[in-house]
N, C-alpha and C. Protein backbone atom coordinates (compact mmCIF):
# COMPACT_ATOMS: atom_id res chain seq x y z
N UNK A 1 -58.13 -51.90 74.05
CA UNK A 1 -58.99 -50.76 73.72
C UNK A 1 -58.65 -49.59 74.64
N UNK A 2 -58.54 -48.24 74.17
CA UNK A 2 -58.18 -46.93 74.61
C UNK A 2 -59.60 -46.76 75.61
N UNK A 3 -59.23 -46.43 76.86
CA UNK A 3 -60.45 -46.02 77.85
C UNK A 3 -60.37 -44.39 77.09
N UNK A 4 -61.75 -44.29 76.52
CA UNK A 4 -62.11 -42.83 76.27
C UNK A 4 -62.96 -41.59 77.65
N UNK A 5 -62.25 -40.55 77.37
CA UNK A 5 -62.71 -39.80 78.47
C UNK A 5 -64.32 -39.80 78.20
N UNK A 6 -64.91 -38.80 79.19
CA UNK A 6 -66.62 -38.79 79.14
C UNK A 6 -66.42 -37.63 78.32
N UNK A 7 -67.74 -37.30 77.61
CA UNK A 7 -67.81 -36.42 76.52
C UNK A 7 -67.58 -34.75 77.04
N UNK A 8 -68.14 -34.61 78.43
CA UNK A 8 -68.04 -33.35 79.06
C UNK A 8 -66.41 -32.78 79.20
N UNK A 9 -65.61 -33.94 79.16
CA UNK A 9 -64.27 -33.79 79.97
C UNK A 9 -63.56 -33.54 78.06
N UNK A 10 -64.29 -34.08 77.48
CA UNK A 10 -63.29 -34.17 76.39
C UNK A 10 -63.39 -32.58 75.47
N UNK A 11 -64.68 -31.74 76.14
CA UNK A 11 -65.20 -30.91 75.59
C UNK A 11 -63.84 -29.40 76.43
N UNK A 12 -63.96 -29.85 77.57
CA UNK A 12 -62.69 -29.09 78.23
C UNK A 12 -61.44 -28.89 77.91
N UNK A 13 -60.68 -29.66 77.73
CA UNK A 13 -59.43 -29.92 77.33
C UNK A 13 -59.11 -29.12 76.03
N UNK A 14 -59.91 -28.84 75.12
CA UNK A 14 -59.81 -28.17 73.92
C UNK A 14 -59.92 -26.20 74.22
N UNK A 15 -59.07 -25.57 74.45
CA UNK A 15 -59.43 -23.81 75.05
C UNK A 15 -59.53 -23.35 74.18
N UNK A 16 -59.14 -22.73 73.10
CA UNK A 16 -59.75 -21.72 71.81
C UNK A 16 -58.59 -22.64 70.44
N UNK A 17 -58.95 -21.99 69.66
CA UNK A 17 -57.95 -21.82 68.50
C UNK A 17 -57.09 -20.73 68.24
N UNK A 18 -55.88 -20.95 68.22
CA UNK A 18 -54.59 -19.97 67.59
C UNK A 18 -54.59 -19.10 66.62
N UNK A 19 -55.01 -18.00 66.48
CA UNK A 19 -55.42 -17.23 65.10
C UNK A 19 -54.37 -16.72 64.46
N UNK A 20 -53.72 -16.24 64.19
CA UNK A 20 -52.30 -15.62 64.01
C UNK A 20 -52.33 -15.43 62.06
N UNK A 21 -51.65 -15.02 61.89
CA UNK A 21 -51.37 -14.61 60.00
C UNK A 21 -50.54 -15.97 59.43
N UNK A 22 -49.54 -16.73 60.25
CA UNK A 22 -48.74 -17.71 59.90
C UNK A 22 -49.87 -19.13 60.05
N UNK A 23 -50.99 -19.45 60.81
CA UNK A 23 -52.06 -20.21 61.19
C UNK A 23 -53.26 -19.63 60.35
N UNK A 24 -53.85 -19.07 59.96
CA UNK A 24 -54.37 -18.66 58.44
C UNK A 24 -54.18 -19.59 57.44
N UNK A 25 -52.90 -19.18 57.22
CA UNK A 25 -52.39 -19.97 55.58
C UNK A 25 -52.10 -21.17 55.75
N UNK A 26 -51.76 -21.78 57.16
CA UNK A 26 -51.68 -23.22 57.36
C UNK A 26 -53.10 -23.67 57.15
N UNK A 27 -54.16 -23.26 57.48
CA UNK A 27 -55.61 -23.68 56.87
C UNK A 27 -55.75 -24.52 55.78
N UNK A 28 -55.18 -23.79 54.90
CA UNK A 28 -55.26 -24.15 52.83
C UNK A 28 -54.48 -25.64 53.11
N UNK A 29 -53.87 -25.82 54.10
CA UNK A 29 -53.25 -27.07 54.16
C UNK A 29 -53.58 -28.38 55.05
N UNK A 30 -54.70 -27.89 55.66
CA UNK A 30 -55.56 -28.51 56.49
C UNK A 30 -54.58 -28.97 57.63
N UNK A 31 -53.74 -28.03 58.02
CA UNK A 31 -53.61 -27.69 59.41
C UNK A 31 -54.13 -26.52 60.55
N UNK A 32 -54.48 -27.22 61.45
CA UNK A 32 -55.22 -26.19 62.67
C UNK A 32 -54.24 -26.07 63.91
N UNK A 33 -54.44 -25.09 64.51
CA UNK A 33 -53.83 -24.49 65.62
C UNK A 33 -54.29 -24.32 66.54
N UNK A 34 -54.77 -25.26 67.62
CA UNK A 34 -55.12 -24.99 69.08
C UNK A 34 -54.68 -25.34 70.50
N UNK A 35 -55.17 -24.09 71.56
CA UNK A 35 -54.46 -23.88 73.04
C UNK A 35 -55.41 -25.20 73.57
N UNK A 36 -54.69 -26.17 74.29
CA UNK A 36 -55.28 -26.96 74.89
C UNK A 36 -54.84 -27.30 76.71
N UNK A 37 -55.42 -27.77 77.22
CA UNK A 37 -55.06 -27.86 78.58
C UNK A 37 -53.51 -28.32 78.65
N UNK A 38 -52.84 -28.29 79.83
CA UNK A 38 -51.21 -28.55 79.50
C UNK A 38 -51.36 -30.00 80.08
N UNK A 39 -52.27 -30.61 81.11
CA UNK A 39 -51.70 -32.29 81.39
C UNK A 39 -52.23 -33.28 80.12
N UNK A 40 -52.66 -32.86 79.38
CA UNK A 40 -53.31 -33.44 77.72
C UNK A 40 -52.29 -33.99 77.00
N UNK A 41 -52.67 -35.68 76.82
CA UNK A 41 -51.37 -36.18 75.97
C UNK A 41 -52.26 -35.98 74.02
N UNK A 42 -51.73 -36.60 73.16
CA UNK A 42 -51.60 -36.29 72.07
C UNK A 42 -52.92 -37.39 72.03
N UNK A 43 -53.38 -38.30 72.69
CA UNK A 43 -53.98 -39.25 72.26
C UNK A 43 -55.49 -38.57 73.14
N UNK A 44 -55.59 -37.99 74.05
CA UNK A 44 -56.66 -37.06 74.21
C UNK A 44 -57.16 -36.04 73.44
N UNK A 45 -56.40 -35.28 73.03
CA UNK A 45 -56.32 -34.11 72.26
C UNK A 45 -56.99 -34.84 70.67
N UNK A 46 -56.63 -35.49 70.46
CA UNK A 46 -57.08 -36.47 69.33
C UNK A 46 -58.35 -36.91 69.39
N UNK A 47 -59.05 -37.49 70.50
CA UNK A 47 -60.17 -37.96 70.94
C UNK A 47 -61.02 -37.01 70.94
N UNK A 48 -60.61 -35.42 71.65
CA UNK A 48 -61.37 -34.25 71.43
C UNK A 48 -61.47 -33.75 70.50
N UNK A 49 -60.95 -33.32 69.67
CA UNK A 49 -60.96 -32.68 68.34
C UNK A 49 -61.92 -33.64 67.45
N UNK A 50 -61.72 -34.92 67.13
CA UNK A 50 -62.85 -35.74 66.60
C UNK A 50 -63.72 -35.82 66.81
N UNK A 51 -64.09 -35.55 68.30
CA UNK A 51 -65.58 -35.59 69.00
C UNK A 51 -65.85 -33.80 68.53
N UNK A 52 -65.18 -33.00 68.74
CA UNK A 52 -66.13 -31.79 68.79
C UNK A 52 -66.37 -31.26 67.48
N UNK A 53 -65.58 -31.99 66.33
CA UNK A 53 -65.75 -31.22 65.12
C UNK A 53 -65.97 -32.64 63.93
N UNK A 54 -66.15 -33.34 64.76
CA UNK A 54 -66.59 -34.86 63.34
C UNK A 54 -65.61 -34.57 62.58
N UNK A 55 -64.35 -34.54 62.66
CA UNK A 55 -63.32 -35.07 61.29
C UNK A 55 -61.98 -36.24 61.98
N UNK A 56 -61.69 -36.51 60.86
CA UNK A 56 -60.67 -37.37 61.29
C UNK A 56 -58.70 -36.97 61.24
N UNK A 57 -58.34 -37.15 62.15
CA UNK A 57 -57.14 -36.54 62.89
C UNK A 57 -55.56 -37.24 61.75
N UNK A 58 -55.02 -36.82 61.36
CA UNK A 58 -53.63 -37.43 60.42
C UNK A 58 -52.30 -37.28 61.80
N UNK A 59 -52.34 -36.45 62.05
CA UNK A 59 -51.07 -35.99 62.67
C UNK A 59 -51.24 -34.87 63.51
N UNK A 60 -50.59 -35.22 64.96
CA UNK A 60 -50.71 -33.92 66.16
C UNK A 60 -48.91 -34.01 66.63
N UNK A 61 -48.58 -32.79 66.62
CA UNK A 61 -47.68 -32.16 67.05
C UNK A 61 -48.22 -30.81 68.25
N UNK A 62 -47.39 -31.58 69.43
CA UNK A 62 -47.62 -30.75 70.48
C UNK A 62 -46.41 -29.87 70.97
N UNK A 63 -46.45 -28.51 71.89
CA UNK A 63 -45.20 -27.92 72.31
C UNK A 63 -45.56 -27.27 73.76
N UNK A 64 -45.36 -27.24 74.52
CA UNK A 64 -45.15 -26.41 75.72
C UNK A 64 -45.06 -25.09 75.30
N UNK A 65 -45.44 -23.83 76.06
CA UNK A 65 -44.77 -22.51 75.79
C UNK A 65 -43.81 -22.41 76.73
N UNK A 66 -42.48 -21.76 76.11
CA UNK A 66 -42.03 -20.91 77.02
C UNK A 66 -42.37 -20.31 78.46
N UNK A 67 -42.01 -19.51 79.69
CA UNK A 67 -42.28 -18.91 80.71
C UNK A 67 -42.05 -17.96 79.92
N UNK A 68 -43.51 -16.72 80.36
CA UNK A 68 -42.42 -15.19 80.02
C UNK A 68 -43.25 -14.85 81.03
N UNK A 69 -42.23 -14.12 81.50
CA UNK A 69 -42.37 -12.31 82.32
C UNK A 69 -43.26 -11.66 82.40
N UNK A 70 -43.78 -11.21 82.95
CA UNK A 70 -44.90 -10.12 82.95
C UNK A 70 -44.64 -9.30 84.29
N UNK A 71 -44.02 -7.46 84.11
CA UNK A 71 -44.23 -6.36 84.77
C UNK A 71 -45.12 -5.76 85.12
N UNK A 72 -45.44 -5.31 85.81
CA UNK A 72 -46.42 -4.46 86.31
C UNK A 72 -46.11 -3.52 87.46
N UNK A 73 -45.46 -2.24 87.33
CA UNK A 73 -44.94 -1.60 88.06
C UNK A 73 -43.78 -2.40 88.88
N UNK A 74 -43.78 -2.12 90.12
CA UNK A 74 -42.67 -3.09 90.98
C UNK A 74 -42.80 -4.82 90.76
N UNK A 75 -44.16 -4.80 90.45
CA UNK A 75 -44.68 -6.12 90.74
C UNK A 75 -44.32 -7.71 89.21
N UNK A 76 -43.44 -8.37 89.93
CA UNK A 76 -43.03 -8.88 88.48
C UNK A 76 -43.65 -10.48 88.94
N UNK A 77 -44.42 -11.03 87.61
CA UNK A 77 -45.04 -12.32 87.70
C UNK A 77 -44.63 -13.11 86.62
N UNK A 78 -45.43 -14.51 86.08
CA UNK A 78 -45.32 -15.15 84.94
C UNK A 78 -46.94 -14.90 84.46
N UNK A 79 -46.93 -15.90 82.67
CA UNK A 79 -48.22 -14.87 82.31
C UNK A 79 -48.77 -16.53 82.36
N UNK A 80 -49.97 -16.62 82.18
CA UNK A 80 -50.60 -18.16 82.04
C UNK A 80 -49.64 -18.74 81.04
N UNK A 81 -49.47 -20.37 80.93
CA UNK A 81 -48.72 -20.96 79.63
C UNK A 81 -49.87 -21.80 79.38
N UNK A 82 -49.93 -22.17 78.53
CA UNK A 82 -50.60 -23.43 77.86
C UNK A 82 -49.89 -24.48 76.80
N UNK A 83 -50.28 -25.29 76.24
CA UNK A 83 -49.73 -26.22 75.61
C UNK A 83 -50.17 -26.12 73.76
N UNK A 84 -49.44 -26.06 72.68
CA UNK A 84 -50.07 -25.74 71.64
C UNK A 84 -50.04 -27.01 71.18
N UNK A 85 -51.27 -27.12 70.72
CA UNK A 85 -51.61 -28.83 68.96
C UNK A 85 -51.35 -28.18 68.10
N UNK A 86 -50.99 -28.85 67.42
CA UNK A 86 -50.86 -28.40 66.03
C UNK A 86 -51.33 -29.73 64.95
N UNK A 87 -52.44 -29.18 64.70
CA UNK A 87 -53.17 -30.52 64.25
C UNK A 87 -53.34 -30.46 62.52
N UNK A 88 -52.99 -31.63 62.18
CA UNK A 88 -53.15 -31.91 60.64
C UNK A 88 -54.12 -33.27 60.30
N UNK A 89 -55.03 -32.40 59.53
CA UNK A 89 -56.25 -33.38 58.96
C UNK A 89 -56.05 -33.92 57.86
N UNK A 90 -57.20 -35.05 57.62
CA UNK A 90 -56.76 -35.80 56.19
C UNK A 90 -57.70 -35.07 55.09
N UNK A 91 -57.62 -34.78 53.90
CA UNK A 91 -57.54 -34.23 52.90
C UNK A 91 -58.98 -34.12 53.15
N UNK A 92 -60.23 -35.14 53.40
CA UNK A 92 -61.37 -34.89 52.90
C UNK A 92 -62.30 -33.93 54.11
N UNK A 93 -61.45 -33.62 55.33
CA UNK A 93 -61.90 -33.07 56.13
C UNK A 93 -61.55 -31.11 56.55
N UNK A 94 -62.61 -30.82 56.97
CA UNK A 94 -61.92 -29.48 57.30
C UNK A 94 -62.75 -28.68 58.73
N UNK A 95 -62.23 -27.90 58.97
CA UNK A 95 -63.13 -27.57 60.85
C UNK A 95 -62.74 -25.75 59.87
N UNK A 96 -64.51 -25.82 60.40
CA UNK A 96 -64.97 -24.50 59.94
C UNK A 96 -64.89 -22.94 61.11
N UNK A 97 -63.65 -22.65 61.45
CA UNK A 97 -63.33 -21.73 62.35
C UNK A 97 -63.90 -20.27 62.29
N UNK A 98 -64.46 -19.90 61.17
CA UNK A 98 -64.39 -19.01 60.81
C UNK A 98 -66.12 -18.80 60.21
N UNK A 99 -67.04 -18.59 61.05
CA UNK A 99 -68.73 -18.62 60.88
C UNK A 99 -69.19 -17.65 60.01
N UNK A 100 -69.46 -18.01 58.97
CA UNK A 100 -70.08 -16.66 57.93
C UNK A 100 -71.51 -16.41 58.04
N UNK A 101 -72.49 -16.35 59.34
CA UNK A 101 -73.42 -16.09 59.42
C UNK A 101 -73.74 -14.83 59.92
């Protein structure tokens, strides 16, 4: 049996959702797009998403970002990275991102 994190910790690990025009239309296909903490394996990320939105998980594809650059006059840094899911649900489920109230 999988030791599951505590519910507070599992609520963390999940940082926003990916909004973008190409993550839109992946919707209609019951794929979602979210920034999650970077030490998060695929089998956490899984555990969270089920816990915070009651549906059930088909397939997670994860990626690292890139480093980029960031200028600021003389002053040159890196910008935060995070880790992207790319999560695909099973047909009868869907996570309502988008609040019409």
């Amino acid at each position: 049996m999988v030791n599951k994190y505590k519910n507070n910790k599992l609520l963390n690990l999940i940082k926003y959702p990916i909004i973008t025009d190409k993550t839109t239309k992946e919707i209609e296909n019951n794929i979602y797009v979210f920034a999650v903490e970077k030490q998060t394996n695929k089998l956490q990320i899984k555990q969270a998403i089920e816990f915070m939105f009651s549906v059930k998980v088909k397939k997670i594809n994860t990626l690292n970002e890139p480093i980029k650059i960031k200028k600021v006059g003389k002053f040159t840094g890196t910008k935060t990275r995070h880790k992207k899911a790319i999560i695909k649900l099973y047909q009868n489920f869907t996570i309502d991102l988008f609040n019409n109230n």
